[in-house]
Protein backbone atom coordinates (compact mmCIF):
# COMPACT_ATOMS: atom_id res chain seq x y z
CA UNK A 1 31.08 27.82 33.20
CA UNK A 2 30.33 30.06 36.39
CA UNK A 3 27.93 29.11 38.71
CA UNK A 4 24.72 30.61 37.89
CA UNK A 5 22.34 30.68 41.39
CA UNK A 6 18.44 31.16 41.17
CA UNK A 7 17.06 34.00 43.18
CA UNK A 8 15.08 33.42 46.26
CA UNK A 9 12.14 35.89 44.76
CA UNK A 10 11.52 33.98 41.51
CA UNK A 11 10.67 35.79 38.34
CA UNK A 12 9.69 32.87 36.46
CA UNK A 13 6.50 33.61 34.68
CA UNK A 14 5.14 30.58 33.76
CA UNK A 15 3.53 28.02 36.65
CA UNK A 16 1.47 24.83 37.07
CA UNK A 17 -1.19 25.16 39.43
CA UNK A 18 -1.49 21.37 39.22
CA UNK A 19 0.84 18.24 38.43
CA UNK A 20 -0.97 17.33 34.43
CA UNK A 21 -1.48 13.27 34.31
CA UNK A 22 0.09 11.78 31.73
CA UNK A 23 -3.17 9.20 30.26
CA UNK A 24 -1.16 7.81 27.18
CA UNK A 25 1.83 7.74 24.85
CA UNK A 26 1.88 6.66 21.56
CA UNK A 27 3.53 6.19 18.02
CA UNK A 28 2.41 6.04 14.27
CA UNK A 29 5.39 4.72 12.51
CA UNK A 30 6.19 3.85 9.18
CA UNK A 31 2.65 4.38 7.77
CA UNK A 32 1.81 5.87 4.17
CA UNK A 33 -1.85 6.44 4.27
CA UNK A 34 -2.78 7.30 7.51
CA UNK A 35 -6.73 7.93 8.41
CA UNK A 36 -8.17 8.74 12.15
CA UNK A 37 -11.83 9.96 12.10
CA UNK A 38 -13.23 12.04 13.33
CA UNK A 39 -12.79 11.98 17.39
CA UNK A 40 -13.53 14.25 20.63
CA UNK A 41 -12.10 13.69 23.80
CA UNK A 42 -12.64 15.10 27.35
CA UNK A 43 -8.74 15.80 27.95
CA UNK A 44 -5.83 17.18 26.21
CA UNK A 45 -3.75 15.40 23.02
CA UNK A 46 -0.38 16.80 21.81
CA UNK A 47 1.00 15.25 18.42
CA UNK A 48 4.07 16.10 17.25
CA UNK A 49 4.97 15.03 13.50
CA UNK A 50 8.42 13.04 13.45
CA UNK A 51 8.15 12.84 9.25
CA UNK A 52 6.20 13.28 6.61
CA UNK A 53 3.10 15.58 6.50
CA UNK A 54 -0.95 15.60 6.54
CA UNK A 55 -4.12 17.38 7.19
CA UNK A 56 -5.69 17.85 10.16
CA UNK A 57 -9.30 19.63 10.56
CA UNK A 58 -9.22 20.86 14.09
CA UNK A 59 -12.16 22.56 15.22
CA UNK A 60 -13.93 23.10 11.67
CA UNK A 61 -10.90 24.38 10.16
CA UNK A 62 -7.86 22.54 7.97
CA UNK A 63 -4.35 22.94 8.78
CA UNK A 64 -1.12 21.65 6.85
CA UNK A 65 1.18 19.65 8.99
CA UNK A 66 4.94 18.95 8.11
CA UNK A 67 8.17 17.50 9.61
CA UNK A 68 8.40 19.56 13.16
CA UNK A 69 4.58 20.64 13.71
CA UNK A 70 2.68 19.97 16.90
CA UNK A 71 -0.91 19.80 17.01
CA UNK A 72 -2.31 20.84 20.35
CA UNK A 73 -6.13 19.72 20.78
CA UNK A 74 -8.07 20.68 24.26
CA UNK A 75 -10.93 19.05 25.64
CA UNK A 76 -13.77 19.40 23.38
CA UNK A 77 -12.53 19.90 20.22
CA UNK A 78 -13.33 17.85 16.90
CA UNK A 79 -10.51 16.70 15.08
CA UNK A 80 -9.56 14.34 12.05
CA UNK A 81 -6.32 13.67 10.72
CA UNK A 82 -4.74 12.13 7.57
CA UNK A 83 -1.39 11.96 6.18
CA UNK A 84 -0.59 13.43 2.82
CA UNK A 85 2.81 12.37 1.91
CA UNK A 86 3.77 11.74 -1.64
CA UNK A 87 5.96 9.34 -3.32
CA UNK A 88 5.79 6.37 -1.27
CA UNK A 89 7.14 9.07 1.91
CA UNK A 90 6.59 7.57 5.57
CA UNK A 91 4.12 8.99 7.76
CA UNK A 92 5.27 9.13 11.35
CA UNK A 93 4.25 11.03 14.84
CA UNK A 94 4.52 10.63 18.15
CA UNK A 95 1.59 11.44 20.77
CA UNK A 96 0.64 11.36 24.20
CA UNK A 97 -2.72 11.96 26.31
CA UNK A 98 -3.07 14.33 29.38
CA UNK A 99 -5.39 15.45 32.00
CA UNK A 100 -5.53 17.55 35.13
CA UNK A 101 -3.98 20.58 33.29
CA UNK A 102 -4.09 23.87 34.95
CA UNK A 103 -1.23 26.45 33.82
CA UNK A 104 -1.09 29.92 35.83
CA UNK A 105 -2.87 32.65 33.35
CA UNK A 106 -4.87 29.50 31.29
CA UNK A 107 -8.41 28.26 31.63
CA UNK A 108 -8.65 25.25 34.31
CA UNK A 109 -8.34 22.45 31.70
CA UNK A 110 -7.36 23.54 29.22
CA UNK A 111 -3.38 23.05 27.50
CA UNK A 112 -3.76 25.60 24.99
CA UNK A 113 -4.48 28.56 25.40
CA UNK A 114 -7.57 29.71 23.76
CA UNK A 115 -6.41 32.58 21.87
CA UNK A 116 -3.85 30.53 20.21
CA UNK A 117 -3.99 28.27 17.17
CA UNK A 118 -3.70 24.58 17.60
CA UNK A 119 -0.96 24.13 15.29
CA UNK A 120 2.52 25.55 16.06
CA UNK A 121 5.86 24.90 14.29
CA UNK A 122 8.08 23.88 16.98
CA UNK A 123 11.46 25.36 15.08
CA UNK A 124 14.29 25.28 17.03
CA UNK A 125 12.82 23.52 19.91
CA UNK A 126 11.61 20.43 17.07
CA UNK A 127 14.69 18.03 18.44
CA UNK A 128 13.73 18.57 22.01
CA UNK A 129 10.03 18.18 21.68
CA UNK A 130 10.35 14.94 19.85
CA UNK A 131 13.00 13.84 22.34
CA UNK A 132 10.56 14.46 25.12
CA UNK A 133 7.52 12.76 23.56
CA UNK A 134 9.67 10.19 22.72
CA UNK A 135 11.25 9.50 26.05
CA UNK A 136 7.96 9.74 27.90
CA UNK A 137 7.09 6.60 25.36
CA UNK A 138 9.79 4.65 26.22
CA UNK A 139 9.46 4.73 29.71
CA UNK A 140 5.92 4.16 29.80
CA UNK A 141 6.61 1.14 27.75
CA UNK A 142 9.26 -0.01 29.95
CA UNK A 143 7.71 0.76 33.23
CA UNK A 144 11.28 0.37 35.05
CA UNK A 145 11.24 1.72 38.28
CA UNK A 146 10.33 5.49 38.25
CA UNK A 147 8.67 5.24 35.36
CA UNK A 148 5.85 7.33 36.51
CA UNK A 149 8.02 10.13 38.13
CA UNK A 150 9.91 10.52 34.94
CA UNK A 151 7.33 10.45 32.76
CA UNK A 152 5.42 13.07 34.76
CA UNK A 153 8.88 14.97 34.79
CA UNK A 154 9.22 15.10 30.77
CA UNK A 155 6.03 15.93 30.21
CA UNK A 156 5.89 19.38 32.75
CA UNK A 157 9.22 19.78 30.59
CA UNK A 158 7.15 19.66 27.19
CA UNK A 159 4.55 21.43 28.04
CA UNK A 160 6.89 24.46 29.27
CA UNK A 161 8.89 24.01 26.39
CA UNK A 162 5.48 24.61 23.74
CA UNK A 163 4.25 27.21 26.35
CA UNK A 164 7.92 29.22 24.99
CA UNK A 165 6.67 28.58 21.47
CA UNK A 166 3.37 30.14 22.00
CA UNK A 167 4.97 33.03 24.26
CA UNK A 168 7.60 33.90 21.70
CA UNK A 169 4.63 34.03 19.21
CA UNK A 170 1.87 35.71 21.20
CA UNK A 171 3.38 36.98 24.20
CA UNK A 172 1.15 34.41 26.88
CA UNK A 173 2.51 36.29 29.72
CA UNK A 174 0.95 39.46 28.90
CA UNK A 175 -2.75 37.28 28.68
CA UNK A 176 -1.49 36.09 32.38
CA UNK A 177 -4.00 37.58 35.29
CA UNK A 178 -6.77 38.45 32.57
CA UNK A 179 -10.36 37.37 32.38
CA UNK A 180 -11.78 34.65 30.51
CA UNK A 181 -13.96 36.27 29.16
CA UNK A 182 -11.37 39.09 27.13
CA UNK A 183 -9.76 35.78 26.27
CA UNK A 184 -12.58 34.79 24.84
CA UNK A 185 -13.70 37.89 22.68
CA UNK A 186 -10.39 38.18 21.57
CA UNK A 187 -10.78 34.78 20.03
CA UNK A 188 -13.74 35.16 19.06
CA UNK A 189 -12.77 38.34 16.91
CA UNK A 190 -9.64 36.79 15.56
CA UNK A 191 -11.80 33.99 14.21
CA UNK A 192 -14.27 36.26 12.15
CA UNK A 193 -12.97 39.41 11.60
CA UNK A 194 -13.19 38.94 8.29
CA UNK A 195 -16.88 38.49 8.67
CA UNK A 196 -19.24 41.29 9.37
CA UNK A 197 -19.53 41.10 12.89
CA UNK A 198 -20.62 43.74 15.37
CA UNK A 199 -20.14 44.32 19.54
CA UNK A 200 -23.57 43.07 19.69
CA UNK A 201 -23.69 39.72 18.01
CA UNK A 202 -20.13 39.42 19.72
CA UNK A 203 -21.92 39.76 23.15
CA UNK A 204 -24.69 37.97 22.03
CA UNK A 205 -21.95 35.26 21.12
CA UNK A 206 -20.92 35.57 24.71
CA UNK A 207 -24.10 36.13 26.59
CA UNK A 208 -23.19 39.11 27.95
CA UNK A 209 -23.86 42.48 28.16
CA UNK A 210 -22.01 44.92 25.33
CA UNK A 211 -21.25 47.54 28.02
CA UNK A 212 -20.04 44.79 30.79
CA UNK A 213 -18.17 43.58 27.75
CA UNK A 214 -16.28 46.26 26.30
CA UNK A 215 -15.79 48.04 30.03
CA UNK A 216 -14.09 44.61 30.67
CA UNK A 217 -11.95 43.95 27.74
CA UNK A 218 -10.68 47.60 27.69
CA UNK A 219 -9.77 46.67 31.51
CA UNK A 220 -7.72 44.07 30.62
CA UNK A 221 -6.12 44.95 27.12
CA UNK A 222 -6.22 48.22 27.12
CA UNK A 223 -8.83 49.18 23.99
CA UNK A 224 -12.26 48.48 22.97
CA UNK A 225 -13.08 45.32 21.59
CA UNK A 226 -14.27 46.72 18.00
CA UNK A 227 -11.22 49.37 18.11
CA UNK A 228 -9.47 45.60 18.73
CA UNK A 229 -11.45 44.29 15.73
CA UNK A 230 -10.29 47.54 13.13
CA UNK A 231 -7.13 47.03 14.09
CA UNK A 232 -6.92 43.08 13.61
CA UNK A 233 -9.07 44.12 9.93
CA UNK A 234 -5.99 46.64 9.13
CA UNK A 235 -3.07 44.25 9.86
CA UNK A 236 -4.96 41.73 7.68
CA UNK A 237 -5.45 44.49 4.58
CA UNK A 238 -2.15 45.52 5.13
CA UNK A 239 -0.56 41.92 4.46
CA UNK A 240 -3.04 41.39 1.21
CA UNK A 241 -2.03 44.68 -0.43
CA UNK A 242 1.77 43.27 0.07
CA UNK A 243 0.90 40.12 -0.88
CA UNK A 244 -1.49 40.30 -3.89
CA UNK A 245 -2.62 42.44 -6.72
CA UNK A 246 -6.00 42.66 -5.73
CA UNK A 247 -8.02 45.99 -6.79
CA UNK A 248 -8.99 47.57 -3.04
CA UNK A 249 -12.65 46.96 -2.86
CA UNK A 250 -11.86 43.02 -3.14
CA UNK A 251 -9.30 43.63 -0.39
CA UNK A 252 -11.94 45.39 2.03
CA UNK A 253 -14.55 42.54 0.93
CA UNK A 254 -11.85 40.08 2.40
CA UNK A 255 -11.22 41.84 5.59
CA UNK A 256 -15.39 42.56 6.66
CA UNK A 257 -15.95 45.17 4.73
CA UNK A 258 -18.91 45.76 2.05
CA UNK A 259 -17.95 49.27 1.72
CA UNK A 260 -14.61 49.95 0.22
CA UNK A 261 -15.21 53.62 1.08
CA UNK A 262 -15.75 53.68 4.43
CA UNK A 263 -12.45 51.10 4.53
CA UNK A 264 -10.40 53.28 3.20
CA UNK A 265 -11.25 56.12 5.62
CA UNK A 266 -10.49 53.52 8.64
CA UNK A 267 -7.25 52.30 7.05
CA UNK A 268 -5.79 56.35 6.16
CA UNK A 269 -6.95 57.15 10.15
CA UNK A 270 -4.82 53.98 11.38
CA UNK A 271 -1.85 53.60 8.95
CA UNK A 272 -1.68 57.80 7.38
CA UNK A 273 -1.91 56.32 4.03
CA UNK A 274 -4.89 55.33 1.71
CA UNK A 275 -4.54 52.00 0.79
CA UNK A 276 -3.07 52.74 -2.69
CA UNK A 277 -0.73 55.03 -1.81
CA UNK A 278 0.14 52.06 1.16
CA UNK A 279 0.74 49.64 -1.69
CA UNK A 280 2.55 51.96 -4.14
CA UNK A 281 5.00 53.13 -0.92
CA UNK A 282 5.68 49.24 0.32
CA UNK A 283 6.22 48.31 -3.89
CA UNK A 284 8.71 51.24 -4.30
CA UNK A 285 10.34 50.48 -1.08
CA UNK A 286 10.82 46.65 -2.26
């Protein structure tokens, strides 16, 4: 294999601002009805499921779990978790605690990103993320000399290793050098845009002014926040007139909108189609 030499002006995009501290590592193993409660914590948890599957409610919403998931919670966040394996199937996953997180581009404390949903499927990188969580458990229960270094070592090389998850999915580096606050409203929208939700009672949300608001998020992204919030509406109709036979006013209900008209108007001005004649083209296509 050639030698491959890194360049003195790095191009690296992704950086820790601080060192995390690993808190904990730990292990469910061969379990069939796992419970934990209901919990909150002031730091960071990453659990990565080694076999079987459950449900977690993160946040106030439920997520599915299987074989190669990681759930990512940061500081604040309510979670409960149970497994849901059938047929006598083992429940295992391996876990570890962290604090001091601060990622170049990310809130100071936080591991996730906050646009991003706290449940990824690791894919390719499943064998190396349980390898890593695994490892760091070892040494911490071995405590051999180094232990610390190591395990501090493994778990920057987690961490980057989820942080290429969630940039192959939503493209963190371009999110890198933007405000909190757009971060904020973008999450905010992709949480309840299928509710009716104005700029208002998004600013409102964010104690802000609308005009500081959208001035801001156009800034950094490029487009108004409810021009963000049609858009994110569209995508989502577009997917349910694939994916179902549901008569159009039902789809507009389920994307924010009471008045099937008026959707239609915004969906022909984004996509050059009514909905109907987007369904009929995608069906014939198929």
């Amino acid at each position: 294999m050639p030698k491959i030499e890194i360049p003195y002006n790095k191009s690296d995009r992704f950086r820790f601002k601080k060192i995390p501290e690993l808190l904990y590592a730990g292990q469910v193993v061969d379990e069939t009805a796992f419970y934990a409660p209901t919990q909150i914590h002031d730091f960071c948890e990453v659990i990565y499921i080694v076999e079987g599957s459950g449900e977690f409610k993160i946040g106030g919403k439920y997520y599915t779990l299987q074989q190669g998931d990681v759930a990512i919670y940061n500081p604040g966040v309510l979670h409960e978790e149970r497994s849901t394996s059938r047929n006598g199937d083992m429940f295992k996953v391996v876990y570890c605690g962290l604090d001091n997180v601060h990622i170049e581009g990310v809130p100071v404390g936080l591991l996730l990103p906050p646009y991003v949903d706290p449940v990824i499927n690791c894919g390719q990188y499943a064998g190396r993320v349980e390898s890593y969580l695994s490892e760091i458990l070892r040494e911490c229960d071995s405590q051999d000399l180094g232990y610390e270094t190591l395990s501090s070592n493994l778990l920057m090389s987690l961490i980057t290793l989820l942080y290429r998850l969630i940039d192959a999915e939503h493209q963190f580096h371009s999110f890198k050098g933007k405000s909190e606050l757009t971060i904020r409203t973008k999450e905010f929208i992709d949480n309840n845009f299928t509710q009716s939700i104005t700029l208002k009672e998004i600013a409102d949300t964010l104690y802000v002014s609308q005009h500081y608001l959208s001035r801001l998020f156009k800034k950094d992204l490029g487009d108004s926040p409810v021009n963000y919030l049609i858009t994110r509406r569209i995508e989502a109709a577009k997917r349910l007139l694939n994916e179902s036979d549901s008569p159009v006013h039902e789809v507009a209900a389920a994307v924010g909108y009471n008045n099937d008209k008026y959707f239609s108007m915004l969906f022909k001005k984004v996509t050059g189609q009514t909905p109907s004649a987007f369904r009929e083209a995608r069906r014939l296509k198929q």
